[in-house]
PDB file of N, CA and C in Angstrom:
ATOM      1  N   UNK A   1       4.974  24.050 -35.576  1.00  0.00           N
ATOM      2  CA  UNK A   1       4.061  24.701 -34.666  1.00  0.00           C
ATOM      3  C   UNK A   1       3.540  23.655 -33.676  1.00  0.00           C
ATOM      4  N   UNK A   2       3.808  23.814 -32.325  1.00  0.00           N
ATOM      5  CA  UNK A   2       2.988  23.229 -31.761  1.00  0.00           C
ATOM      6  C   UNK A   2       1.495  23.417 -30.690  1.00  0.00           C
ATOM      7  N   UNK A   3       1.055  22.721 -30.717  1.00  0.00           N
ATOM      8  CA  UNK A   3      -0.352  23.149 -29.745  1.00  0.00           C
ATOM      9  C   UNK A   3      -0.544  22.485 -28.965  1.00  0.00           C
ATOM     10  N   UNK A   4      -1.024  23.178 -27.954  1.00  0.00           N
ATOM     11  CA  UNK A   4      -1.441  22.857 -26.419  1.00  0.00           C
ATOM     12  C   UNK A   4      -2.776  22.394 -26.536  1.00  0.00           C
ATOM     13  N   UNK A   5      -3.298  21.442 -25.659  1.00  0.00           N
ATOM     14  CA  UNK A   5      -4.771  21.347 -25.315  1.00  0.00           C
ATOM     15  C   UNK A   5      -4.981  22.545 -24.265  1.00  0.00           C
ATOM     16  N   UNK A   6      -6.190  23.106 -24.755  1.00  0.00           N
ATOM     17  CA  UNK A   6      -6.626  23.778 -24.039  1.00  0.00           C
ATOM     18  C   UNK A   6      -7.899  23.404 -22.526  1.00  0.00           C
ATOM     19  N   UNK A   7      -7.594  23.975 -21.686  1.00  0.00           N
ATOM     20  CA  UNK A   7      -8.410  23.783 -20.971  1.00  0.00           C
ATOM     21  C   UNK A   7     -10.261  23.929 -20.922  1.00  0.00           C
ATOM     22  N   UNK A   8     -10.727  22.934 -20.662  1.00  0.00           N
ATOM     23  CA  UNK A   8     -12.319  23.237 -20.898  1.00  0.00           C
ATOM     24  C   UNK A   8     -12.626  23.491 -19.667  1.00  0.00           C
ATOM     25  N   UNK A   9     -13.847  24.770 -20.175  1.00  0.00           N
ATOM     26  CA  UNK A   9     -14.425  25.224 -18.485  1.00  0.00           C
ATOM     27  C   UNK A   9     -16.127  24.308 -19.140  1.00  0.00           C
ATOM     28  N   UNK A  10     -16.329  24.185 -17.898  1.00  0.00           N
ATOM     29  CA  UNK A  10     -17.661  23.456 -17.414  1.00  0.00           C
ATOM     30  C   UNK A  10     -18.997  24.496 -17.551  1.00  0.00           C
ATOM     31  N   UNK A  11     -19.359  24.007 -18.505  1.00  0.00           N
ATOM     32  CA  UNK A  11     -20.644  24.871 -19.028  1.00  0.00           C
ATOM     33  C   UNK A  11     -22.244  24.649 -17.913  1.00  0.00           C
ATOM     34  N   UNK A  12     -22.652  25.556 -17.379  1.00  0.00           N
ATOM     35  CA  UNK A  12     -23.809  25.048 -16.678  1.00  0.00           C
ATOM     36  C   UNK A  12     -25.001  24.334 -16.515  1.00  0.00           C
ATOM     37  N   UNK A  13     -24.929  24.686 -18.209  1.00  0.00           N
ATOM     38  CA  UNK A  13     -26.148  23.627 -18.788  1.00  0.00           C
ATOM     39  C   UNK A  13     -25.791  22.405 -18.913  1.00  0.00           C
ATOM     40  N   UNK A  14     -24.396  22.231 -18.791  1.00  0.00           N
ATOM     41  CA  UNK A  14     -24.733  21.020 -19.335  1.00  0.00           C
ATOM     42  C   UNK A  14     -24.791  19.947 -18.370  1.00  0.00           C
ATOM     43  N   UNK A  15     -25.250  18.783 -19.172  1.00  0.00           N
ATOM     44  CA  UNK A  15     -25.958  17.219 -18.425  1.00  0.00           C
ATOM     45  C   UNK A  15     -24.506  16.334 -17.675  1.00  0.00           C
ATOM     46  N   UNK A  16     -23.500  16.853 -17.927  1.00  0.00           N
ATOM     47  CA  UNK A  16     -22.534  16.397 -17.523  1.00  0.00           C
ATOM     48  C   UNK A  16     -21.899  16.867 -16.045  1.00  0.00           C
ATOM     49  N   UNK A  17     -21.822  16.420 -15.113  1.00  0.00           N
ATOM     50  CA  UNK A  17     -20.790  16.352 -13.780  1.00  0.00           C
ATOM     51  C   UNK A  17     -19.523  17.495 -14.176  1.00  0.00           C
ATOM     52  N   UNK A  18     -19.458  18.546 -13.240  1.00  0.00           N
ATOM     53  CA  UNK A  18     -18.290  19.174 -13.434  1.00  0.00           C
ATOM     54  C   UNK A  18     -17.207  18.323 -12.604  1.00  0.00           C
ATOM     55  N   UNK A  19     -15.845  19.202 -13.345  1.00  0.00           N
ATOM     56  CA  UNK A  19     -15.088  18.021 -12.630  1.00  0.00           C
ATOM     57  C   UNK A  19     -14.338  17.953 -11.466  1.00  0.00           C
ATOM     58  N   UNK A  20     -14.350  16.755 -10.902  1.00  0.00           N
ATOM     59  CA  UNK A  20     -14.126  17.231  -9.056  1.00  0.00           C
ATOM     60  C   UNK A  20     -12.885  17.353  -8.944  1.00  0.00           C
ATOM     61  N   UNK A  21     -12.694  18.741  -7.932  1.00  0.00           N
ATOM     62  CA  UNK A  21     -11.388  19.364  -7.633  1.00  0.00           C
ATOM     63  C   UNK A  21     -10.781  18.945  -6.673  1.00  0.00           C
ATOM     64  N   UNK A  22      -9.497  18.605  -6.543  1.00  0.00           N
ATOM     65  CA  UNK A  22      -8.723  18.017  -5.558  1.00  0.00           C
ATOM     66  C   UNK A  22      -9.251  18.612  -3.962  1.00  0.00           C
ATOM     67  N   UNK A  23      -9.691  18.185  -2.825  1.00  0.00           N
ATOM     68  CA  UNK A  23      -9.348  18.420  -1.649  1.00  0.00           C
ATOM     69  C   UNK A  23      -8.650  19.098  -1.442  1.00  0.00           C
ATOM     70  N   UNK A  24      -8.567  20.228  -0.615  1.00  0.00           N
ATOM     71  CA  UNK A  24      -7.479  21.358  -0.211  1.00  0.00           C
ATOM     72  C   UNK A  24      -7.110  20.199   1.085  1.00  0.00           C
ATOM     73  N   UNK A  25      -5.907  19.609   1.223  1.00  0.00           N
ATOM     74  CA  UNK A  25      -5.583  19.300   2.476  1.00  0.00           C
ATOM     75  C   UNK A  25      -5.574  20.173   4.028  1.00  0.00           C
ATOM     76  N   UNK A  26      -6.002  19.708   5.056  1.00  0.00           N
ATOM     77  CA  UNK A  26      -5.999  20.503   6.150  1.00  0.00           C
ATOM     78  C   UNK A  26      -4.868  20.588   6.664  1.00  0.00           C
ATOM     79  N   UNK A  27      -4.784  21.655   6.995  1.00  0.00           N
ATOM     80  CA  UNK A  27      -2.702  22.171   7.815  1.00  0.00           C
ATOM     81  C   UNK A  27      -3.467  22.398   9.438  1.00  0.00           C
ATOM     82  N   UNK A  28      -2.308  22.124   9.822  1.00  0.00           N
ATOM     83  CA  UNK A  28      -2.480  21.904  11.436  1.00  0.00           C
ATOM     84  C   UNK A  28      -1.553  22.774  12.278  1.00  0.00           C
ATOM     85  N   UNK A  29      -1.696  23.391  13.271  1.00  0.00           N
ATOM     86  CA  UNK A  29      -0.352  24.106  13.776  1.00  0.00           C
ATOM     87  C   UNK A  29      -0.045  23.547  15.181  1.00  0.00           C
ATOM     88  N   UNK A  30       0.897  23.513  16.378  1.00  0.00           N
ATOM     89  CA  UNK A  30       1.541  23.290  17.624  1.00  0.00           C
ATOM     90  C   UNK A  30       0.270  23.693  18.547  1.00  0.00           C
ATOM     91  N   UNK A  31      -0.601  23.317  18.980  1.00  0.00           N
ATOM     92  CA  UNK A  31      -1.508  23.721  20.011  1.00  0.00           C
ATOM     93  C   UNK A  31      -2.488  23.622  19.875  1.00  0.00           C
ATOM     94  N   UNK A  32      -2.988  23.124  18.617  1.00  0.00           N
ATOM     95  CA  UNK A  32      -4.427  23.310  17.666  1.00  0.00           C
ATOM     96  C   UNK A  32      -5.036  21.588  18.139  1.00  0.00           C
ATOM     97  N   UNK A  33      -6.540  21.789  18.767  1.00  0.00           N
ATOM     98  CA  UNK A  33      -7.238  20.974  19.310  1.00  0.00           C
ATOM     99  C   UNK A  33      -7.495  20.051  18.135  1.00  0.00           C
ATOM    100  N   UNK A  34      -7.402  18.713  18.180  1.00  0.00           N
ATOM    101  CA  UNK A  34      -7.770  17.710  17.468  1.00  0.00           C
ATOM    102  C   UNK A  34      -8.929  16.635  17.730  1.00  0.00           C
ATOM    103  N   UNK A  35      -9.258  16.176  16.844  1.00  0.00           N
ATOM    104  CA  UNK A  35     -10.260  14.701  17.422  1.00  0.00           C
ATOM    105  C   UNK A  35      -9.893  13.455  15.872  1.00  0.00           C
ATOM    106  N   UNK A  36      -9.892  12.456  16.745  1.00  0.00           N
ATOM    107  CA  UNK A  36      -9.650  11.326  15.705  1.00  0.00           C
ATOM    108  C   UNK A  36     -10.206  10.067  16.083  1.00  0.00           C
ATOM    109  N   UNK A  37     -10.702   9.451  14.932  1.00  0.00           N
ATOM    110  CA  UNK A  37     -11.814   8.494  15.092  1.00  0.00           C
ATOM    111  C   UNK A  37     -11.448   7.403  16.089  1.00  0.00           C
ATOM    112  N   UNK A  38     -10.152   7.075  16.191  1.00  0.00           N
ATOM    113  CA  UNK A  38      -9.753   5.988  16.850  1.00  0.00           C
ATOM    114  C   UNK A  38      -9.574   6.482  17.792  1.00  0.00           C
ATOM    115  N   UNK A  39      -8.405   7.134  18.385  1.00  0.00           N
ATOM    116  CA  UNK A  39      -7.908   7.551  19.572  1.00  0.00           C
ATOM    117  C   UNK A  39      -8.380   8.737  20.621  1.00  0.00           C
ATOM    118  N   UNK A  40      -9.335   9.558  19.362  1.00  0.00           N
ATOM    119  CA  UNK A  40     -10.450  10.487  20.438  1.00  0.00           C
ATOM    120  C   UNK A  40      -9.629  11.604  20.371  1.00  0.00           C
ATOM    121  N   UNK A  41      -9.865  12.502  21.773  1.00  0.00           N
ATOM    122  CA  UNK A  41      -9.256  14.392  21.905  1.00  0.00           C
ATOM    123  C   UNK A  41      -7.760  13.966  21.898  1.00  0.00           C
ATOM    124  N   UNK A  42      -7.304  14.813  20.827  1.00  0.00           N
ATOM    125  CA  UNK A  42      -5.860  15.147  21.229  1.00  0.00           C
ATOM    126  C   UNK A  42      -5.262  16.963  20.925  1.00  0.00           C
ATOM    127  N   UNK A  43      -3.950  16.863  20.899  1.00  0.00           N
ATOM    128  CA  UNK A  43      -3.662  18.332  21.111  1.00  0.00           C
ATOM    129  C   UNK A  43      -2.091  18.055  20.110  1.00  0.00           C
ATOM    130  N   UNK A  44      -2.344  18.456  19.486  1.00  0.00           N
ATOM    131  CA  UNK A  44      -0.618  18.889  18.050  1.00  0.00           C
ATOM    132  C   UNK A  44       0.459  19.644  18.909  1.00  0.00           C
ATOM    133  N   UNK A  45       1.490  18.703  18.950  1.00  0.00           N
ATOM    134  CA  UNK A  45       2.674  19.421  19.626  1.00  0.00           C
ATOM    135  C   UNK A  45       3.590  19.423  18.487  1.00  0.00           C
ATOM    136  N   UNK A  46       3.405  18.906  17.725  1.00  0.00           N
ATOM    137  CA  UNK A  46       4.901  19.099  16.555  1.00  0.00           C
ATOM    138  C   UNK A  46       4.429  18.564  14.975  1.00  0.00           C
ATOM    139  N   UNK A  47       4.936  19.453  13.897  1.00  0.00           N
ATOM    140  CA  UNK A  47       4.270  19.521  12.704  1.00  0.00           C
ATOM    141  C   UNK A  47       5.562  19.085  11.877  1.00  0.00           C
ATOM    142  N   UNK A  48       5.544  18.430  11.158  1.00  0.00           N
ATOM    143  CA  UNK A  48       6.955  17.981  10.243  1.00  0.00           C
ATOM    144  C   UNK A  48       6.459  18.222   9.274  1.00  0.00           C
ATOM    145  N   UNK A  49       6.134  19.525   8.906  1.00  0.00           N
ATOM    146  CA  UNK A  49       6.428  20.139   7.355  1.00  0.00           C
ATOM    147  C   UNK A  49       4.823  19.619   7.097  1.00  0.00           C
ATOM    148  N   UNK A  50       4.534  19.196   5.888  1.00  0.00           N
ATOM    149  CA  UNK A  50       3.351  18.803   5.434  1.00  0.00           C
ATOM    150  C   UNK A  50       3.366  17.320   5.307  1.00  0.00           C
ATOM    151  N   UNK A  51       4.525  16.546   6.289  1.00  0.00           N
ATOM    152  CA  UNK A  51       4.306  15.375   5.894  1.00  0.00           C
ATOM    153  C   UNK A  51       3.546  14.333   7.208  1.00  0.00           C
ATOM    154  N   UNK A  52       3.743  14.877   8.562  1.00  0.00           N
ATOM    155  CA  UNK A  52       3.708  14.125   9.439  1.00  0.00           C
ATOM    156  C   UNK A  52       2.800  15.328  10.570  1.00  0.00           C
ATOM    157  N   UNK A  53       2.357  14.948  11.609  1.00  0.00           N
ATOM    158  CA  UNK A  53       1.909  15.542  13.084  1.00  0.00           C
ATOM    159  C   UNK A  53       2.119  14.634  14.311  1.00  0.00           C
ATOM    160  N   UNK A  54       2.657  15.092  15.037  1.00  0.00           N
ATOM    161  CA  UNK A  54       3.006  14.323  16.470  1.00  0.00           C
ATOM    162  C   UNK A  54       1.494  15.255  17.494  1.00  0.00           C
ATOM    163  N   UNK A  55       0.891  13.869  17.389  1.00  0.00           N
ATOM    164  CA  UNK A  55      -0.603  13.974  18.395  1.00  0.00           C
ATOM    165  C   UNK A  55       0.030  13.573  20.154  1.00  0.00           C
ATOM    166  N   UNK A  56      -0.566  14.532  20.879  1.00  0.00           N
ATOM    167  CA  UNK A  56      -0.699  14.037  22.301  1.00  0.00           C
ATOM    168  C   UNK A  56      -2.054  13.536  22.349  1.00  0.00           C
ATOM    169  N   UNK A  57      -2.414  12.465  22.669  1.00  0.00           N
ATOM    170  CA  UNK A  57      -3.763  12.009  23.209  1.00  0.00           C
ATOM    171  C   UNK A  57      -3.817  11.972  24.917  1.00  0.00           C
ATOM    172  N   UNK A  58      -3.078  12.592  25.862  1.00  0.00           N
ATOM    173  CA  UNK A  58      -3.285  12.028  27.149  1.00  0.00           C
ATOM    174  C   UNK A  58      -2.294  10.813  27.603  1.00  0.00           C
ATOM    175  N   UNK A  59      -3.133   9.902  26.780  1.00  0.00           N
ATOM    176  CA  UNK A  59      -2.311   8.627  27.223  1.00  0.00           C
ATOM    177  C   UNK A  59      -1.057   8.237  26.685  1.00  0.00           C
ATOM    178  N   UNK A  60      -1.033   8.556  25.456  1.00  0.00           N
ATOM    179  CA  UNK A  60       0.325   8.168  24.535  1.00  0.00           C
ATOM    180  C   UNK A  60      -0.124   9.184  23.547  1.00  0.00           C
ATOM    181  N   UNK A  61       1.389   9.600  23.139  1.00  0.00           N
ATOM    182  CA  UNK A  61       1.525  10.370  21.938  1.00  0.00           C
ATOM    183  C   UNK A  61       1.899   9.761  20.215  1.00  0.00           C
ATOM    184  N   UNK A  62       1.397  10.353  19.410  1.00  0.00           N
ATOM    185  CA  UNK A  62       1.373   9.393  17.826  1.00  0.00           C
ATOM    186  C   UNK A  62       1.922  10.430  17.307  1.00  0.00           C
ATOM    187  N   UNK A  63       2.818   9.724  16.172  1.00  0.00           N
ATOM    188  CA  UNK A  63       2.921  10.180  14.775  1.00  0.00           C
ATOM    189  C   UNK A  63       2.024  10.278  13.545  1.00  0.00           C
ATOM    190  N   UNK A  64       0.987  11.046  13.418  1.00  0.00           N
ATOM    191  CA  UNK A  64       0.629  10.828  12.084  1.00  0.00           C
ATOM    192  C   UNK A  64       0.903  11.021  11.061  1.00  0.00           C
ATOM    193  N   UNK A  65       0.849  10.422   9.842  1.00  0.00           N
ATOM    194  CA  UNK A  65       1.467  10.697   8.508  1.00  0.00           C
ATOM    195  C   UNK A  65       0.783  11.242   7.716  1.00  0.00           C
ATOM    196  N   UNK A  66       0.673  11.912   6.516  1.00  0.00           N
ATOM    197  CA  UNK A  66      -0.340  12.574   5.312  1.00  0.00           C
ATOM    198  C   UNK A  66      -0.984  11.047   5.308  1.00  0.00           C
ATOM    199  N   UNK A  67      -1.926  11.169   4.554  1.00  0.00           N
ATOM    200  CA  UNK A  67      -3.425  11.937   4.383  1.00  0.00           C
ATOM    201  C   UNK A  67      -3.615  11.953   6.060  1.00  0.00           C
ATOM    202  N   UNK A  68      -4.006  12.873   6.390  1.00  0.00           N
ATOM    203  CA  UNK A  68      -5.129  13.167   7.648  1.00  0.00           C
ATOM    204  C   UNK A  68      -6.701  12.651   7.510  1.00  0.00           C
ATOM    205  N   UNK A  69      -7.023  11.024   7.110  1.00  0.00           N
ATOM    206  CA  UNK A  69      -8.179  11.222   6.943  1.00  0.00           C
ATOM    207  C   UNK A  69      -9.032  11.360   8.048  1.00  0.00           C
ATOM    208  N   UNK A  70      -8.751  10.819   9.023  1.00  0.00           N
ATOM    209  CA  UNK A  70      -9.123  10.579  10.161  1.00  0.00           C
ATOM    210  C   UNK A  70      -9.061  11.480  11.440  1.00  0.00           C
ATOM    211  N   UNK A  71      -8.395  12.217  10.995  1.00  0.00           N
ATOM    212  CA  UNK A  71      -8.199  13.693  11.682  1.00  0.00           C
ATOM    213  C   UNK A  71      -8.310  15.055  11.634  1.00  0.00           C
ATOM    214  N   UNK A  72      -9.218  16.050  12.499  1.00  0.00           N
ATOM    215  CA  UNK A  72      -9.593  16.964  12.234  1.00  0.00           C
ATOM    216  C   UNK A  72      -9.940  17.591  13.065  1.00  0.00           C
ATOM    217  N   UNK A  73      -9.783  18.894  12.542  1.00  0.00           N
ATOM    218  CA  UNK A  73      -9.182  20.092  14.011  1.00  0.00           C
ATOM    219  C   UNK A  73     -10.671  20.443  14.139  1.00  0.00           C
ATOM    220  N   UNK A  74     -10.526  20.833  15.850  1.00  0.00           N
ATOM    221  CA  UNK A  74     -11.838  21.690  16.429  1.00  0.00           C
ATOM    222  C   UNK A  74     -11.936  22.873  16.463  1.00  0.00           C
TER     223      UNK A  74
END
């Protein structure tokens, strides 16, 4: 016979920290207004799946790669 651990749910009372849930990553689409700490307003022209975003900033255009920390839609 074998057994599984079961999952514990987080009781309200208690003195303990529930436990923190992963970040939903942000998805981005072709046209969708951006801002980023370094490079400022840009505009998403091309999405490579969930791994990458090609930013127009005006002046030059970037590749960004996953994590998006630094980037985030308006």
């Amino acid at each position: 016979m074998t057994r599984t651990a079961a999952t514990r749910r987080h009781m309200p009372t208690s003195p303990f920290k529930a436990p923190a849930e992963p970040p939903t990553p942000e998805s981005f689409a072709v046209g969708d207004l951006v801002t980023d700490d370094q490079h400022g307003l840009g505009r998403i022209i091309g999405v490579e799946g969930e791994t990458a975003v090609m930013v127009d900033f005006g002046s030059r255009q970037l590749r960004i790669p996953t994590p998006f920390t630094k980037l985030s839609k308006l």
